[in-house]
C-alpha atoms as a PDB file:
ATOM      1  CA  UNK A   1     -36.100 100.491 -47.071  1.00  0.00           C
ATOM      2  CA  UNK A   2     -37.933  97.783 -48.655  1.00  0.00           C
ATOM      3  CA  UNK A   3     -40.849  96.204 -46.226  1.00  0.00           C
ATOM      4  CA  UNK A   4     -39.066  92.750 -46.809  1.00  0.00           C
ATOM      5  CA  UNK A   5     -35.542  94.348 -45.327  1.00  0.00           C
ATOM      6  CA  UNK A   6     -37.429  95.982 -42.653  1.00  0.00           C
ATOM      7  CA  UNK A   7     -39.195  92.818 -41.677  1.00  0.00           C
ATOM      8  CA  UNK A   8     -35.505  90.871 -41.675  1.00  0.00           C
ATOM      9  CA  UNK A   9     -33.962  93.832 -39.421  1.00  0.00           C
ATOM     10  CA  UNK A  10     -36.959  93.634 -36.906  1.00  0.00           C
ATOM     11  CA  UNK A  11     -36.045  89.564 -36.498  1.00  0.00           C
ATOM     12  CA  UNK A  12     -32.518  90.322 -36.212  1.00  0.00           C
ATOM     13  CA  UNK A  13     -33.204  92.685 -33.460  1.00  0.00           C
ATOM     14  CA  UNK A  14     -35.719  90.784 -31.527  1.00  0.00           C
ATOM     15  CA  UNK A  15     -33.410  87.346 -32.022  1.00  0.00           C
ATOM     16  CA  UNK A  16     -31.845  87.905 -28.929  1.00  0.00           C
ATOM     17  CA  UNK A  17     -34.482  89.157 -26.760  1.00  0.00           C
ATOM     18  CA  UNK A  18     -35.866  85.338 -27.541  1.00  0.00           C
ATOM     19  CA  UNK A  19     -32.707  83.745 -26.585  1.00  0.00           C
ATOM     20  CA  UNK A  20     -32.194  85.722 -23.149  1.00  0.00           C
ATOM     21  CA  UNK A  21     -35.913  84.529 -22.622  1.00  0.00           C
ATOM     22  CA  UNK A  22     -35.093  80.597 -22.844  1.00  0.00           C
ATOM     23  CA  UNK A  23     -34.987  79.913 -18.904  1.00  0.00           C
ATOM     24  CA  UNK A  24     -31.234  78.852 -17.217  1.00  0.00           C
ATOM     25  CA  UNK A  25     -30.791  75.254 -16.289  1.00  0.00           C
ATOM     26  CA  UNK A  26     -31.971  75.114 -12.428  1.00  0.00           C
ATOM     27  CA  UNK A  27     -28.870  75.089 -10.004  1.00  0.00           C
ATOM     28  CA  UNK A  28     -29.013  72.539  -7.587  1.00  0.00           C
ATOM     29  CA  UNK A  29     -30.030  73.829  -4.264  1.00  0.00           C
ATOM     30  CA  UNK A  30     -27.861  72.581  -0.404  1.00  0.00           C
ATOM     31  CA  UNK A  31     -24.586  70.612  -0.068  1.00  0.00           C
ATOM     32  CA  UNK A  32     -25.014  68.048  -2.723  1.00  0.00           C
ATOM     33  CA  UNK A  33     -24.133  67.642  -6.224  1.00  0.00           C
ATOM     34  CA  UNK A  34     -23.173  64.794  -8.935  1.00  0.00           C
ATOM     35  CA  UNK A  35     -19.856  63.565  -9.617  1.00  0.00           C
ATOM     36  CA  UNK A  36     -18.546  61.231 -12.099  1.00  0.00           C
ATOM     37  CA  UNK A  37     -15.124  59.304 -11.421  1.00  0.00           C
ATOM     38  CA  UNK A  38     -13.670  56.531 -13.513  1.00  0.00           C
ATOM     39  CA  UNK A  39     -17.247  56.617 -15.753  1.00  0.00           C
ATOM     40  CA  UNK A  40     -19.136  56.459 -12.521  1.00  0.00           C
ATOM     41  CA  UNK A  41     -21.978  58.234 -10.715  1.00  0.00           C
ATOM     42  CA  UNK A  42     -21.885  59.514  -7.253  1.00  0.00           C
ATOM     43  CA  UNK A  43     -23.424  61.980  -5.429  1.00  0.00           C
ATOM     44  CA  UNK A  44     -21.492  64.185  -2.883  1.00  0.00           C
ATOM     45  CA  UNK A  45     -22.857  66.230  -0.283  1.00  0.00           C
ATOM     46  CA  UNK A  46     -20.147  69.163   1.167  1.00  0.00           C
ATOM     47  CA  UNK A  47     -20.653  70.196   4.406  1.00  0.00           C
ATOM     48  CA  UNK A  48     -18.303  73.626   5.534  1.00  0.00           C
ATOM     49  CA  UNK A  49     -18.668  72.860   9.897  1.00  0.00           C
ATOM     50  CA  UNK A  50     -18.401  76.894  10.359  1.00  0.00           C
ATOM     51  CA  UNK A  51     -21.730  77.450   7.936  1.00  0.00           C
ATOM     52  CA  UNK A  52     -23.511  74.284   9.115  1.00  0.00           C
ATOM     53  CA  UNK A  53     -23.756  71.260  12.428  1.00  0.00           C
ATOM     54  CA  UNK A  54     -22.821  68.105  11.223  1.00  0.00           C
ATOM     55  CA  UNK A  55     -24.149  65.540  14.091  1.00  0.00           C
ATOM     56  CA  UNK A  56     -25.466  62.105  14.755  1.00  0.00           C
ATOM     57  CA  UNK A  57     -29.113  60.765  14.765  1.00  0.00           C
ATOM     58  CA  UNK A  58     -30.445  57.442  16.249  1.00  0.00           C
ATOM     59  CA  UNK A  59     -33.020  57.680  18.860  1.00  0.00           C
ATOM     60  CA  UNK A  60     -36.187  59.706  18.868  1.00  0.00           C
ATOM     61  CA  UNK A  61     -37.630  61.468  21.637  1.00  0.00           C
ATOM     62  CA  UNK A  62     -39.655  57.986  21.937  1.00  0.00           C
ATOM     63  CA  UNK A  63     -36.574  55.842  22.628  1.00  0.00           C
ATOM     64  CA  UNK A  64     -36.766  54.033  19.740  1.00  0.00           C
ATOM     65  CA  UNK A  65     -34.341  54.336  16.207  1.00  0.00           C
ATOM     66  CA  UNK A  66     -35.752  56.913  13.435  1.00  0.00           C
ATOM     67  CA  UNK A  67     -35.287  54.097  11.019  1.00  0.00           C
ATOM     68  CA  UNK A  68     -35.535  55.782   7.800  1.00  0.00           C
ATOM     69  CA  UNK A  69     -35.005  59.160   6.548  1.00  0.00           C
ATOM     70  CA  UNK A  70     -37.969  60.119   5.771  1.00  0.00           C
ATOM     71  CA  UNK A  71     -38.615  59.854   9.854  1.00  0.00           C
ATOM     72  CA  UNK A  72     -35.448  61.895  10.645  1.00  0.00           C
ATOM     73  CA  UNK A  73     -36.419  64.574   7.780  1.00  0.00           C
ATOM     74  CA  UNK A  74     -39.988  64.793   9.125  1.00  0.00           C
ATOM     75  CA  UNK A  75     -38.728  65.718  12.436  1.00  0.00           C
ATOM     76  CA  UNK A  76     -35.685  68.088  11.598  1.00  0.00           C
ATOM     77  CA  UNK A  77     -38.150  70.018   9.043  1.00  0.00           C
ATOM     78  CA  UNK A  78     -36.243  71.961   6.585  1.00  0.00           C
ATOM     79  CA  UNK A  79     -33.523  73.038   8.897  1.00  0.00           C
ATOM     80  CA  UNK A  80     -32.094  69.017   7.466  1.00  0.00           C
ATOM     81  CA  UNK A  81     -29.959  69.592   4.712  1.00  0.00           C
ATOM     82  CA  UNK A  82     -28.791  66.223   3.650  1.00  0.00           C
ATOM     83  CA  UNK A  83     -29.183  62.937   5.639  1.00  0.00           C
ATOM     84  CA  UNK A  84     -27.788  59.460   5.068  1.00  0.00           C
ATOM     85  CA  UNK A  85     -26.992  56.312   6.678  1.00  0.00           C
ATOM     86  CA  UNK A  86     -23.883  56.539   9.123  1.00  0.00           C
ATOM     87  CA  UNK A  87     -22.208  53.132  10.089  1.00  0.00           C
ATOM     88  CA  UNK A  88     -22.979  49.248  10.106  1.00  0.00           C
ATOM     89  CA  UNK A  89     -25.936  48.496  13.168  1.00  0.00           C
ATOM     90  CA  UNK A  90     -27.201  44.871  14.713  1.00  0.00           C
ATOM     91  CA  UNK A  91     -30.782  43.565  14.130  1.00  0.00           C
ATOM     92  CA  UNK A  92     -31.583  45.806  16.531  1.00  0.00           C
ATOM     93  CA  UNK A  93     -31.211  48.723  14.563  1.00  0.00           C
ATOM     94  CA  UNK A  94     -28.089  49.583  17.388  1.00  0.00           C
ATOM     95  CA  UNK A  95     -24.599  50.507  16.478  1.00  0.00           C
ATOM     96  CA  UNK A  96     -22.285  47.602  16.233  1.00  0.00           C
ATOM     97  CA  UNK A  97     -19.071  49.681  17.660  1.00  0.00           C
ATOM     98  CA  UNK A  98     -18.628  53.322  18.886  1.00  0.00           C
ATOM     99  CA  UNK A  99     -21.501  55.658  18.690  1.00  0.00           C
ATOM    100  CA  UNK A 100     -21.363  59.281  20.215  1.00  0.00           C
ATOM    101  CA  UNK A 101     -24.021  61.395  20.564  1.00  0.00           C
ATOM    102  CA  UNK A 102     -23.821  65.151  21.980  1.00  0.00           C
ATOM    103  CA  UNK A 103     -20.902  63.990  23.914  1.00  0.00           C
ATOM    104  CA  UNK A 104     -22.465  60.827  25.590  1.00  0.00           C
ATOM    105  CA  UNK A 105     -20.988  57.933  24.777  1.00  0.00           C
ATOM    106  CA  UNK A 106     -23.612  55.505  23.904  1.00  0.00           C
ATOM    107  CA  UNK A 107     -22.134  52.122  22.263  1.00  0.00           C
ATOM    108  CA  UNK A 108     -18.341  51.187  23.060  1.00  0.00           C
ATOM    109  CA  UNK A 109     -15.363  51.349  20.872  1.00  0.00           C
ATOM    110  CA  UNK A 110     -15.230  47.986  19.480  1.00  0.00           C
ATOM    111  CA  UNK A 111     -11.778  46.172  19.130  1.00  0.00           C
ATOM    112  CA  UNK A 112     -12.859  42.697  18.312  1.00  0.00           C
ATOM    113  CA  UNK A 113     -12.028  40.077  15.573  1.00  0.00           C
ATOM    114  CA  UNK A 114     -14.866  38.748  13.402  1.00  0.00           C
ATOM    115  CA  UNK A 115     -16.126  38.685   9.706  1.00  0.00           C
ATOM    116  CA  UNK A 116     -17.164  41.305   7.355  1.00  0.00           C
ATOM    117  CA  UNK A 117     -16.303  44.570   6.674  1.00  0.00           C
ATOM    118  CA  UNK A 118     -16.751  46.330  10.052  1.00  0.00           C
ATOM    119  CA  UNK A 119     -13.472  43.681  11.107  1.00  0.00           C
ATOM    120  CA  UNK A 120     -11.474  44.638   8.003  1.00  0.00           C
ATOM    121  CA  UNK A 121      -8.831  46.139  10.055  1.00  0.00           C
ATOM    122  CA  UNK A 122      -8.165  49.115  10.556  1.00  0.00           C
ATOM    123  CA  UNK A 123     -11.764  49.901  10.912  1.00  0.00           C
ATOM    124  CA  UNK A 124     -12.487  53.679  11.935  1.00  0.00           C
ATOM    125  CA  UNK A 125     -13.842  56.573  13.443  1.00  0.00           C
ATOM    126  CA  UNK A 126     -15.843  59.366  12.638  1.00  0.00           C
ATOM    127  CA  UNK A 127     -16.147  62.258  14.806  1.00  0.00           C
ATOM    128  CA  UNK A 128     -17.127  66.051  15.127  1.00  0.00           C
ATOM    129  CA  UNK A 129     -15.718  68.077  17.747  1.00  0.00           C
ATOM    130  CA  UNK A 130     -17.173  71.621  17.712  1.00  0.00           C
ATOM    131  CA  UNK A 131     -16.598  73.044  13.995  1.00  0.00           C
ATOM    132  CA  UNK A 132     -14.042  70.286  13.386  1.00  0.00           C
ATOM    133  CA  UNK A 133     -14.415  66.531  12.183  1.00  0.00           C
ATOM    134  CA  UNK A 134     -11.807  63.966  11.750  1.00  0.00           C
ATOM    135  CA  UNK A 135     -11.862  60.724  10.386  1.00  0.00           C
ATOM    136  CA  UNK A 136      -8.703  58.073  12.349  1.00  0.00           C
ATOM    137  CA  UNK A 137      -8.371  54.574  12.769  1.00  0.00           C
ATOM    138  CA  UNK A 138      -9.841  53.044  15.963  1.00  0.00           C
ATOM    139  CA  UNK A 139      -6.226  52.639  17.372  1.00  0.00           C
ATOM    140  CA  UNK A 140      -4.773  55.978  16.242  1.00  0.00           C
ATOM    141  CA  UNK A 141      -8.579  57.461  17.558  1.00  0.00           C
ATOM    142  CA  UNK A 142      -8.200  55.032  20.980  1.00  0.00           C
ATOM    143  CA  UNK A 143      -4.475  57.154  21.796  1.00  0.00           C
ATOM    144  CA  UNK A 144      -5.677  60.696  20.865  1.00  0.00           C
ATOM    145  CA  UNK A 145      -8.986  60.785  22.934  1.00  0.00           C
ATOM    146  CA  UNK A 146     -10.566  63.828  21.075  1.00  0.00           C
ATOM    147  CA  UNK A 147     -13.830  63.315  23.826  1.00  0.00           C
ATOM    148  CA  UNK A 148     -16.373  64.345  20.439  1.00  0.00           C
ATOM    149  CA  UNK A 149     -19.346  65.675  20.359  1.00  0.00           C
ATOM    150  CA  UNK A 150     -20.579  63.348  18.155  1.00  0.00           C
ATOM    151  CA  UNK A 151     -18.830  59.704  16.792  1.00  0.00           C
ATOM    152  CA  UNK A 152     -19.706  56.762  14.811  1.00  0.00           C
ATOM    153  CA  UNK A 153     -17.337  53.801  14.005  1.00  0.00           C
ATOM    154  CA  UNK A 154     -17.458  51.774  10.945  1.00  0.00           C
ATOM    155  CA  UNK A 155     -15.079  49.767   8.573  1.00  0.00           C
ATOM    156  CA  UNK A 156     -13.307  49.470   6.984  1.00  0.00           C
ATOM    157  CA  UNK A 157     -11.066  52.618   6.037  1.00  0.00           C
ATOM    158  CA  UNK A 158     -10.905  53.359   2.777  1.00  0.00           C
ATOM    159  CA  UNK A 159      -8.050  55.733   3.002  1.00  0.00           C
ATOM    160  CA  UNK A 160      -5.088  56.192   5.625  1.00  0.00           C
ATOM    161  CA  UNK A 161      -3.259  59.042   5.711  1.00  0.00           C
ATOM    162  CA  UNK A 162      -3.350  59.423   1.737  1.00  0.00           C
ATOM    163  CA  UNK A 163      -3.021  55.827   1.130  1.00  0.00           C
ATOM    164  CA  UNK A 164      -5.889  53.154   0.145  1.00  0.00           C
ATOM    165  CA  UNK A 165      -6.507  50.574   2.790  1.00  0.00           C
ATOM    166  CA  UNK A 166      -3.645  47.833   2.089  1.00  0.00           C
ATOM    167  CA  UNK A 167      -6.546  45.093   2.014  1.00  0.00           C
ATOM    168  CA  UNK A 168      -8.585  46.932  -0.429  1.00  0.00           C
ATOM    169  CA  UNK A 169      -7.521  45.527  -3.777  1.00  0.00           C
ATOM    170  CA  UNK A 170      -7.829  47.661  -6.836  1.00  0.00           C
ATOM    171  CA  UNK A 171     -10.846  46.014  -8.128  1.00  0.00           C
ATOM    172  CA  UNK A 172     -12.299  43.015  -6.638  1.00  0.00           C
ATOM    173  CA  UNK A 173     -15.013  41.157  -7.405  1.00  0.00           C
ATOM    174  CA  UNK A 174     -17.807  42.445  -4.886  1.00  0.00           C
ATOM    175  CA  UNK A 175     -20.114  45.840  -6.506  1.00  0.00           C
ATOM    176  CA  UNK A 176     -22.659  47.338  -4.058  1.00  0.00           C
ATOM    177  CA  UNK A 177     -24.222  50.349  -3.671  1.00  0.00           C
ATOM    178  CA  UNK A 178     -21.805  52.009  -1.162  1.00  0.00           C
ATOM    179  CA  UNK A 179     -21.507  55.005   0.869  1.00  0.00           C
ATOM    180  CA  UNK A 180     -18.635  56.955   3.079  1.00  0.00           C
ATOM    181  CA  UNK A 181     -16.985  59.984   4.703  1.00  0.00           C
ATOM    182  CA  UNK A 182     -13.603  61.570   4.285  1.00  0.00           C
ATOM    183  CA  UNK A 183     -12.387  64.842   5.882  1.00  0.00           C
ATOM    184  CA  UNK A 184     -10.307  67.958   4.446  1.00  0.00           C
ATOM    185  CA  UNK A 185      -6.876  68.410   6.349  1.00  0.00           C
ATOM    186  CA  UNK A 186      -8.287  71.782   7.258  1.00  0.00           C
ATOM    187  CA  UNK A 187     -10.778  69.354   9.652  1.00  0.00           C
ATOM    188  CA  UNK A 188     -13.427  72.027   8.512  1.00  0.00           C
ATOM    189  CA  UNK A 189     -15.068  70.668   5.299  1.00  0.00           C
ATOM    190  CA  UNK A 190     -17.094  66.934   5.939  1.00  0.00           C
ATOM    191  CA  UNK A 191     -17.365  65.242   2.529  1.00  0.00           C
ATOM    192  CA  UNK A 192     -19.999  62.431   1.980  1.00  0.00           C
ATOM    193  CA  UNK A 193     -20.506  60.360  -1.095  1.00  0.00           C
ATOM    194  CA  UNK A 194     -22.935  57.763  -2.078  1.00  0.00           C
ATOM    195  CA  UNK A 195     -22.266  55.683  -5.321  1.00  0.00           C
ATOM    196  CA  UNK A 196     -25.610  55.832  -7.965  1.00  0.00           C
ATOM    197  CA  UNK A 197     -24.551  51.959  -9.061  1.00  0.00           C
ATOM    198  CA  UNK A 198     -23.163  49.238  -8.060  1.00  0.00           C
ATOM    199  CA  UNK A 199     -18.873  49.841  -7.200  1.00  0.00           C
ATOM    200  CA  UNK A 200     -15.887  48.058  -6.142  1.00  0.00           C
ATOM    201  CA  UNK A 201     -14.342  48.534  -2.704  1.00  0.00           C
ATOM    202  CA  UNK A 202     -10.890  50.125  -4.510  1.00  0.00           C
ATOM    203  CA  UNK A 203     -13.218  52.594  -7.276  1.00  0.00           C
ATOM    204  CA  UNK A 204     -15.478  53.998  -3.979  1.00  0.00           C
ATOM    205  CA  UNK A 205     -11.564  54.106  -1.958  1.00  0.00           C
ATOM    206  CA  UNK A 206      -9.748  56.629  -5.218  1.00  0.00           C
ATOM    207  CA  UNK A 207     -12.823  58.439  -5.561  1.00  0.00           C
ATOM    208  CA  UNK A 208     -12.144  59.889  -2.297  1.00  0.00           C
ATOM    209  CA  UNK A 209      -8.432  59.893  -2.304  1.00  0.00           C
ATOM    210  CA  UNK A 210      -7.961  61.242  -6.157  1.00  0.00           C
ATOM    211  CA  UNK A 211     -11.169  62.793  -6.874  1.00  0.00           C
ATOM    212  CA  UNK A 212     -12.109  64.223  -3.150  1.00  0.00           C
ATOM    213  CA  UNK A 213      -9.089  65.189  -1.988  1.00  0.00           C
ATOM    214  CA  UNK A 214      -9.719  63.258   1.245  1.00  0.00           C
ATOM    215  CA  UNK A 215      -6.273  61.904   3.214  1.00  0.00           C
ATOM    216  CA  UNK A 216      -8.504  60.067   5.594  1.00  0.00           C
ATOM    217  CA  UNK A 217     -12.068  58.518   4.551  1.00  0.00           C
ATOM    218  CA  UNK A 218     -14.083  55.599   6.039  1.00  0.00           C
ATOM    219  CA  UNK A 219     -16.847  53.603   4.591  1.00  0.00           C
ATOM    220  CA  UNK A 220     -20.349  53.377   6.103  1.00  0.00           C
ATOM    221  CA  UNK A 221     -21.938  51.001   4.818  1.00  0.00           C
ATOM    222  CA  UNK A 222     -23.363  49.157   1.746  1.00  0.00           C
ATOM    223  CA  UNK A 223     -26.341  48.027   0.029  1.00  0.00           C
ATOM    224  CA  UNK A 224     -29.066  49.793   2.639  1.00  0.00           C
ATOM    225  CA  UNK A 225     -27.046  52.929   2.132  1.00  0.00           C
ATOM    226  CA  UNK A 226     -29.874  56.049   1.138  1.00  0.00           C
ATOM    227  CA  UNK A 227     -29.579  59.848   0.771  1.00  0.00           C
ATOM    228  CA  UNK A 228     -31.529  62.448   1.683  1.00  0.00           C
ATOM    229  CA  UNK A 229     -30.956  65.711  -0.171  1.00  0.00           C
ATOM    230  CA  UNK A 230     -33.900  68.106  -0.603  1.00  0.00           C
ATOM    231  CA  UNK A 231     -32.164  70.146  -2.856  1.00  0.00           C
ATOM    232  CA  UNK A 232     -31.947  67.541  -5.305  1.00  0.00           C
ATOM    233  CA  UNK A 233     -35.662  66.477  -4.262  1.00  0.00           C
ATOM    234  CA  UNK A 234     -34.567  63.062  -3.172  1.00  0.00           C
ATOM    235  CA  UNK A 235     -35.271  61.216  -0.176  1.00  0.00           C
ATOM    236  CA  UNK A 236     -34.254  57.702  -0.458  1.00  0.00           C
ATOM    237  CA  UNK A 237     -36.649  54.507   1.008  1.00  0.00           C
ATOM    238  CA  UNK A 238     -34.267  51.722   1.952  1.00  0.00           C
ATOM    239  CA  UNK A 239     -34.296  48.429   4.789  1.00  0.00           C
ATOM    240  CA  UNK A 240     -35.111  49.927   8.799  1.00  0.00           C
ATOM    241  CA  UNK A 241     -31.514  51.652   9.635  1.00  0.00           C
ATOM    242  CA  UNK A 242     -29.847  52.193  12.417  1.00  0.00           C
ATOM    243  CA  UNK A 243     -27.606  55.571  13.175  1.00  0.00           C
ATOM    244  CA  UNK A 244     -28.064  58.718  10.644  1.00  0.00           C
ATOM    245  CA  UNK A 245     -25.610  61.379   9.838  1.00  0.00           C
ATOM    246  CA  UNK A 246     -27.294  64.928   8.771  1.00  0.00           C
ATOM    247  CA  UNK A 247     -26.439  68.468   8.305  1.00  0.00           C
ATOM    248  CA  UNK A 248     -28.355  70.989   9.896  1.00  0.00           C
ATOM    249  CA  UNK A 249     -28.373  74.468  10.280  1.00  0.00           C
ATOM    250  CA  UNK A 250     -26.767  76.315  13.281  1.00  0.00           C
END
């Protein structure tokens, strides 16, 4: 063998020990991942309630609201999972309707008329209840009484028993940043989302019903909603906040 063939055998050998060198695209780490529906960005954080404790946040041990995420996060330490924003508040930073936390029942069910989203009837409920959430309208929540462990109301649904909100049009006019929470029938899996632009009330509504799977989702809130995922290495700064949803471990 000629040295010129020997030195072309020697590079086709060693070709692929170069390409199994080339390091693998870095897996994102906890619950949360990207999603596209209809062209758009989201993020969606998973949570399975046997693996992991999905539960409320408002008030420190000092009495007053954590605020921000980053203040929640610093306190959980890296048992925290994923955080976001969980339901419209006052200028007090205090929930505007029901709010649960490890089973005391700290704000009323509210059942009032008035403007805004929260009053876009039917507004809802989330809850956890041991390794099970559930997402119901106030009035379907009001008759079953599931006394949760944890329970935040907001508005207003964005899917009812497989069906988008009748007063959510397909695409209206208003875009915000929004986020929400459906549940899997098997009341096991929590599924948040957070849009990464601007979206219409109906596009944020069939992500969840056509894209998540979700028979029953409610919308938190818009324009202050923030994320926190570590595993993504994001920890969003956004307006003071009032009550927090997070995972953390058991």
């Amino acid at each position: 063998m000629t040295r010129l063939a020997l030195l072309a055998a020697c590079l086709l050998l060693s070709a692929p020990l170069v390409a199994s060198a080339e390091p693998a695209p870095a897996a994102s780490k906890g619950p949360c991942r990207a999603v596209q529906s209809e062209g758009q960005p989201f993020t969606v954080c998973t949570v399975d309630l046997r693996r992991e404790r999905v539960r409320l946040f408002w008030l420190g041990p000092d009495g007053l609201p954590y605020s921000s995420l980053g203040s929640l996060a610093d306190r959980q330490g890296t048992r925290l999972s994923f955080a976001m924003n969980a339901g419209m508040y006052d200028k007090g930073q205090a929930p505007v309707g029901l709010y649960v936390e490890e089973g005391r029942e700290l704000k009323g069910v509210s059942t009032a008329n008035g403007p805004g989203n929260f009053h876009l009837k039917p507004n809802g409920i989330f809850y956890v209840k041991g390794d099970r959430a559930g997402v119901m309208d106030t009035a379907r929540y009001l008759k079953a009484k599931p006394h949760p462990d944890f329970a935040t109301q907001s508005g207003p649904m964005l899917v009812i028993e497989g069906k988008i909100h009748p007063k959510i049009s397909e695409d209206g006019p208003s875009q915000k940043i929004r986020n929400g929470v459906g549940v899997r029938d098997d009341g096991r899996t929590a599924i948040f989302a957070i849009s990464e632009q601007p979206v219409t009330f109906g596009a944020f509504a069939r992500l969840f019903k056509n894209e998540l799977g979700c028979r029953n989702a409610l919308f938190l809130d818009g324009s202050v909603s923030s994320l926190y995922a570590p595993g993504l290495g994001r920890s969003d700064l956004s307006r003071p906040l009032g009550p927090l949803v997070g995972a953390v471990a058991k």
